[in-house]
N, C-alpha and C. Protein backbone atom coordinates (compact mmCIF):
# COMPACT_ATOMS: atom_id res chain seq x y z
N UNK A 1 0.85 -1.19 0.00
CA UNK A 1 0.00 0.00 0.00
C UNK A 1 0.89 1.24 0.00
N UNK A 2 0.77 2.28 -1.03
CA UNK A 2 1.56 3.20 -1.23
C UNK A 2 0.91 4.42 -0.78
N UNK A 3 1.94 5.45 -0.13
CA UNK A 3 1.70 6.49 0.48
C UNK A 3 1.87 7.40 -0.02
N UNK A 4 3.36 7.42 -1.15
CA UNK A 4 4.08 8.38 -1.82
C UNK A 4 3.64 9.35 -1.94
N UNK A 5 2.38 9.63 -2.34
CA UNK A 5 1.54 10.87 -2.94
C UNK A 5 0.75 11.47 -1.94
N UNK A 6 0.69 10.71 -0.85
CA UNK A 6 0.29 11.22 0.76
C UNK A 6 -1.53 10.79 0.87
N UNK A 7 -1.82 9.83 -0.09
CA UNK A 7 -2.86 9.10 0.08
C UNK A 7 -2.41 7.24 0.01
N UNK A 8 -3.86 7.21 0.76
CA UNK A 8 -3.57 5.64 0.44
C UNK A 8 -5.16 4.69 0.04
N UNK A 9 -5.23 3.94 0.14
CA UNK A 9 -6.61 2.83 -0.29
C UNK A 9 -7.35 3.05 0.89
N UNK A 10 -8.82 3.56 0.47
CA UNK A 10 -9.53 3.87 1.79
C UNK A 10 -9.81 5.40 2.30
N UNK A 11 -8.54 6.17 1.48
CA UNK A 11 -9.02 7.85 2.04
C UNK A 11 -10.20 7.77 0.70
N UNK A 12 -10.86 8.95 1.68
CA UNK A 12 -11.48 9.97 0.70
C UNK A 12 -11.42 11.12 0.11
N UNK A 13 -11.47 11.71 -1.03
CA UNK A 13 -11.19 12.70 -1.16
C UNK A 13 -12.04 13.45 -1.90
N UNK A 14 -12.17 14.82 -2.68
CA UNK A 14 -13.02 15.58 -3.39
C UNK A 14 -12.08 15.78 -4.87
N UNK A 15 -12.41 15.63 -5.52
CA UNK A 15 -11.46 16.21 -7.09
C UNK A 15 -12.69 16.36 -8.10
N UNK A 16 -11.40 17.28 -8.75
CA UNK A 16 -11.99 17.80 -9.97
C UNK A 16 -11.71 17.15 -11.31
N UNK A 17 -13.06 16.66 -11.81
CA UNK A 17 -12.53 15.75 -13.14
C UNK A 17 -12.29 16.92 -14.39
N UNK A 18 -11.10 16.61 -14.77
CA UNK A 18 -10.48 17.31 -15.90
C UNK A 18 -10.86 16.87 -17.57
N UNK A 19 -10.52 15.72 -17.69
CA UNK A 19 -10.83 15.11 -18.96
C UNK A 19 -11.29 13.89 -18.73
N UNK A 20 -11.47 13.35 -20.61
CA UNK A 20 -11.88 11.84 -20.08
C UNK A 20 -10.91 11.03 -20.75
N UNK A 21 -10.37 9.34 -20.03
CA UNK A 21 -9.52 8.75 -20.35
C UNK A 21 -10.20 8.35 -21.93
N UNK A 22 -9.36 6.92 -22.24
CA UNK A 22 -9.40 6.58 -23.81
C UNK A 22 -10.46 5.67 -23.24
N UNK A 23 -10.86 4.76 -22.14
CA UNK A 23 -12.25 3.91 -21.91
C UNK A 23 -13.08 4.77 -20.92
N UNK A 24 -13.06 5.76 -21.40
CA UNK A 24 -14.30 6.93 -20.53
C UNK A 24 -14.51 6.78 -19.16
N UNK A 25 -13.29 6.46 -18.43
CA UNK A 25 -13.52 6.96 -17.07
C UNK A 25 -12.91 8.84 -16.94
N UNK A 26 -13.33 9.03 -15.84
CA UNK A 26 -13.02 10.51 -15.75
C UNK A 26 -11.81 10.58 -15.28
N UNK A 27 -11.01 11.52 -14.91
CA UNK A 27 -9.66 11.64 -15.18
C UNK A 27 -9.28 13.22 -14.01
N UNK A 28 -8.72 12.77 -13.23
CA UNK A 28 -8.20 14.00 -12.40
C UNK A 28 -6.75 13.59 -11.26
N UNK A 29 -6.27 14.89 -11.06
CA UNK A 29 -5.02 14.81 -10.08
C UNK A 29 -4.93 15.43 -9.17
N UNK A 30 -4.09 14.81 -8.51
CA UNK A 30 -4.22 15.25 -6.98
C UNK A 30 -2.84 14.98 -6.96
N UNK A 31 -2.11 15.72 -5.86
CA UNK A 31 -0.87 15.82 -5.41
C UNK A 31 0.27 14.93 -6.45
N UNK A 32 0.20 15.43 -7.66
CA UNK A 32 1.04 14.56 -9.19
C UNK A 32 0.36 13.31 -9.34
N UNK A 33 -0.83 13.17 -8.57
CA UNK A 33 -0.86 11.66 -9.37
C UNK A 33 -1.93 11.58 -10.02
N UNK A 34 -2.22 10.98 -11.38
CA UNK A 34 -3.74 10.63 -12.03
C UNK A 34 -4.30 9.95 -11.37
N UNK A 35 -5.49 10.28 -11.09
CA UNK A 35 -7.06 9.19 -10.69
C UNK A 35 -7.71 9.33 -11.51
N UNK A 36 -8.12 7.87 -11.77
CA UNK A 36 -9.05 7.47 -12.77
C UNK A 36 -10.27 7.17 -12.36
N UNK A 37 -11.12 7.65 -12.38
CA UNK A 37 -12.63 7.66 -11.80
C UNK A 37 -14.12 7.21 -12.39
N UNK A 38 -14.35 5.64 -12.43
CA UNK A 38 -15.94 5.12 -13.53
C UNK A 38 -16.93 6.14 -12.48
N UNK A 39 -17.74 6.16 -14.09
CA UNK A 39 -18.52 7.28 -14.18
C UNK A 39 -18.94 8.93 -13.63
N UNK A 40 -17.43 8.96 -13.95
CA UNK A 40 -17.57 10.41 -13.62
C UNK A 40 -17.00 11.04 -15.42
N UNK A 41 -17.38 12.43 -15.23
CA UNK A 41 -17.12 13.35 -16.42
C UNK A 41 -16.10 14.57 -16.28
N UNK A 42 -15.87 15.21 -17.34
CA UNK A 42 -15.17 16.35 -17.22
C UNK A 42 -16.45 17.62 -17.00
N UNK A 43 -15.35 18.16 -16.00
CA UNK A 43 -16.38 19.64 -15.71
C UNK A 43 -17.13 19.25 -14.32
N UNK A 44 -17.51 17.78 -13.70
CA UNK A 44 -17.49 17.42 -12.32
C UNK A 44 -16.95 17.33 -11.15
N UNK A 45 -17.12 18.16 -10.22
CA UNK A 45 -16.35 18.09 -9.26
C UNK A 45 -16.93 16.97 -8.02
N UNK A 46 -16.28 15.83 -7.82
CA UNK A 46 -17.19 14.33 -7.45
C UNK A 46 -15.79 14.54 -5.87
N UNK A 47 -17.02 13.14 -4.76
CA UNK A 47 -16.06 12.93 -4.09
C UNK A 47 -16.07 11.31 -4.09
N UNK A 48 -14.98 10.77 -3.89
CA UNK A 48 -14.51 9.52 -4.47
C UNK A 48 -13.99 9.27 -2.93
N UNK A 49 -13.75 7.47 -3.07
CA UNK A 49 -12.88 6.85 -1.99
C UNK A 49 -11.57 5.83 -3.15
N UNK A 50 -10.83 6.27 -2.76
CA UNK A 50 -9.45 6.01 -3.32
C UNK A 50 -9.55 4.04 -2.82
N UNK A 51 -9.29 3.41 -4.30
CA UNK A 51 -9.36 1.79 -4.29
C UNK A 51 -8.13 1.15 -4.46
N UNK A 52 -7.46 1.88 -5.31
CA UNK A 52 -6.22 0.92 -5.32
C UNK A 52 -5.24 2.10 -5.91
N UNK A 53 -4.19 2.40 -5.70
CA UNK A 53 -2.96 3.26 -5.80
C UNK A 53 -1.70 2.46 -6.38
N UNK A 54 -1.30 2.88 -7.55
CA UNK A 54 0.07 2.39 -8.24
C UNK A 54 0.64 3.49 -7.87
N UNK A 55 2.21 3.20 -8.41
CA UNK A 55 3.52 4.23 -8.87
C UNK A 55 2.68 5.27 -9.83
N UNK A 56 2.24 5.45 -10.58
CA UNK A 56 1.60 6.29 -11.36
C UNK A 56 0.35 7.14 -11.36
N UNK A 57 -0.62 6.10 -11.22
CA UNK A 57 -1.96 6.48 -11.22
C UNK A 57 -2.41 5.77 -9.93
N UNK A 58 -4.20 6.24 -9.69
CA UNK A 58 -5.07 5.65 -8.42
C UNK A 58 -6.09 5.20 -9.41
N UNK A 59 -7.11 4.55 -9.04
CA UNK A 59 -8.23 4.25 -9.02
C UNK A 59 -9.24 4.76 -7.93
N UNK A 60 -10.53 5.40 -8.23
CA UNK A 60 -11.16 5.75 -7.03
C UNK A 60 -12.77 5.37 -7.72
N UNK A 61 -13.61 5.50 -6.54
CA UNK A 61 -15.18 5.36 -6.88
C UNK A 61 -15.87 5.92 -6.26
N UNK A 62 -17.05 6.49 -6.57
CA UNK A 62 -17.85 7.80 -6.94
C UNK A 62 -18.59 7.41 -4.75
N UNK A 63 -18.85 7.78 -4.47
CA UNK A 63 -18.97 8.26 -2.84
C UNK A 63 -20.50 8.22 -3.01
N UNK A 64 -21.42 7.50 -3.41
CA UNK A 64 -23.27 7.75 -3.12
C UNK A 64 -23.37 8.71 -4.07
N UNK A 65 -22.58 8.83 -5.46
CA UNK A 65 -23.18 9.49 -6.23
C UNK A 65 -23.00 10.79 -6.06
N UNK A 66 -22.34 11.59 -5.29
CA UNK A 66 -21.67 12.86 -4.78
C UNK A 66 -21.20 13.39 -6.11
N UNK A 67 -22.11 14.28 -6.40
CA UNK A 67 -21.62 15.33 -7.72
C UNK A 67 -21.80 16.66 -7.43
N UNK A 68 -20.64 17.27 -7.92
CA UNK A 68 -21.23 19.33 -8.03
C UNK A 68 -20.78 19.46 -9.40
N UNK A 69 -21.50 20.41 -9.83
CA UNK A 69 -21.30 20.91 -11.48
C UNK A 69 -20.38 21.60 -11.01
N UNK A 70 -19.57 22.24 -11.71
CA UNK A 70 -18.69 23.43 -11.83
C UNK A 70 -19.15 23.90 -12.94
N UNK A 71 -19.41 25.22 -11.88
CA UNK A 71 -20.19 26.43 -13.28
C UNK A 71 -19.06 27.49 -14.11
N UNK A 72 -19.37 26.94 -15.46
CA UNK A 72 -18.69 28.05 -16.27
C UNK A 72 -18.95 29.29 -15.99
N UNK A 73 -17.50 29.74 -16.42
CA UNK A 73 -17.50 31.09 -16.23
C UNK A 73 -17.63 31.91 -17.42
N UNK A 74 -18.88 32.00 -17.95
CA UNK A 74 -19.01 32.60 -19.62
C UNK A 74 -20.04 33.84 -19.27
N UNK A 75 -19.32 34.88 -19.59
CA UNK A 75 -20.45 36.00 -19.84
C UNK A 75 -20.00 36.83 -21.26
């Protein structure tokens, strides 16, 4: 179980999904590392519980469905 990035399997956290991967999970970072997140989108700000953590990337899953839009800023 890796700490490196100052999380581990089991925290929770809040992020902001940025883009979407190449098999449409959502896609965000936290302290350098990618999390890859099923069914989340870009432009969602979700809170997730962190599942499994590599050298590279995390895996996390969506918390009861916990979504906020992030509202554009267009005028």
């Amino acid at each position: 179980m890796s700490t490196f990035h100052g999380l581990k399997e089991g925290d929770e956290v809040e992020l902001e999904i940025t883009q979407k991967s190449r098999d449409g999970r959502g896609l965000a970072r936290l302290n350098g590392l990618l999390i890859f997140v099923s069914g989340a989108s870009p432009g969602e700000r979700v809170k997730v519980r962190i599942v499994k953590i590599g050298v590279r990337h995390a895996e996390a899953e969506l918390i009861g469905g916990h979504r906020m839009a992030i509202a554009n800023a267009s005028a």
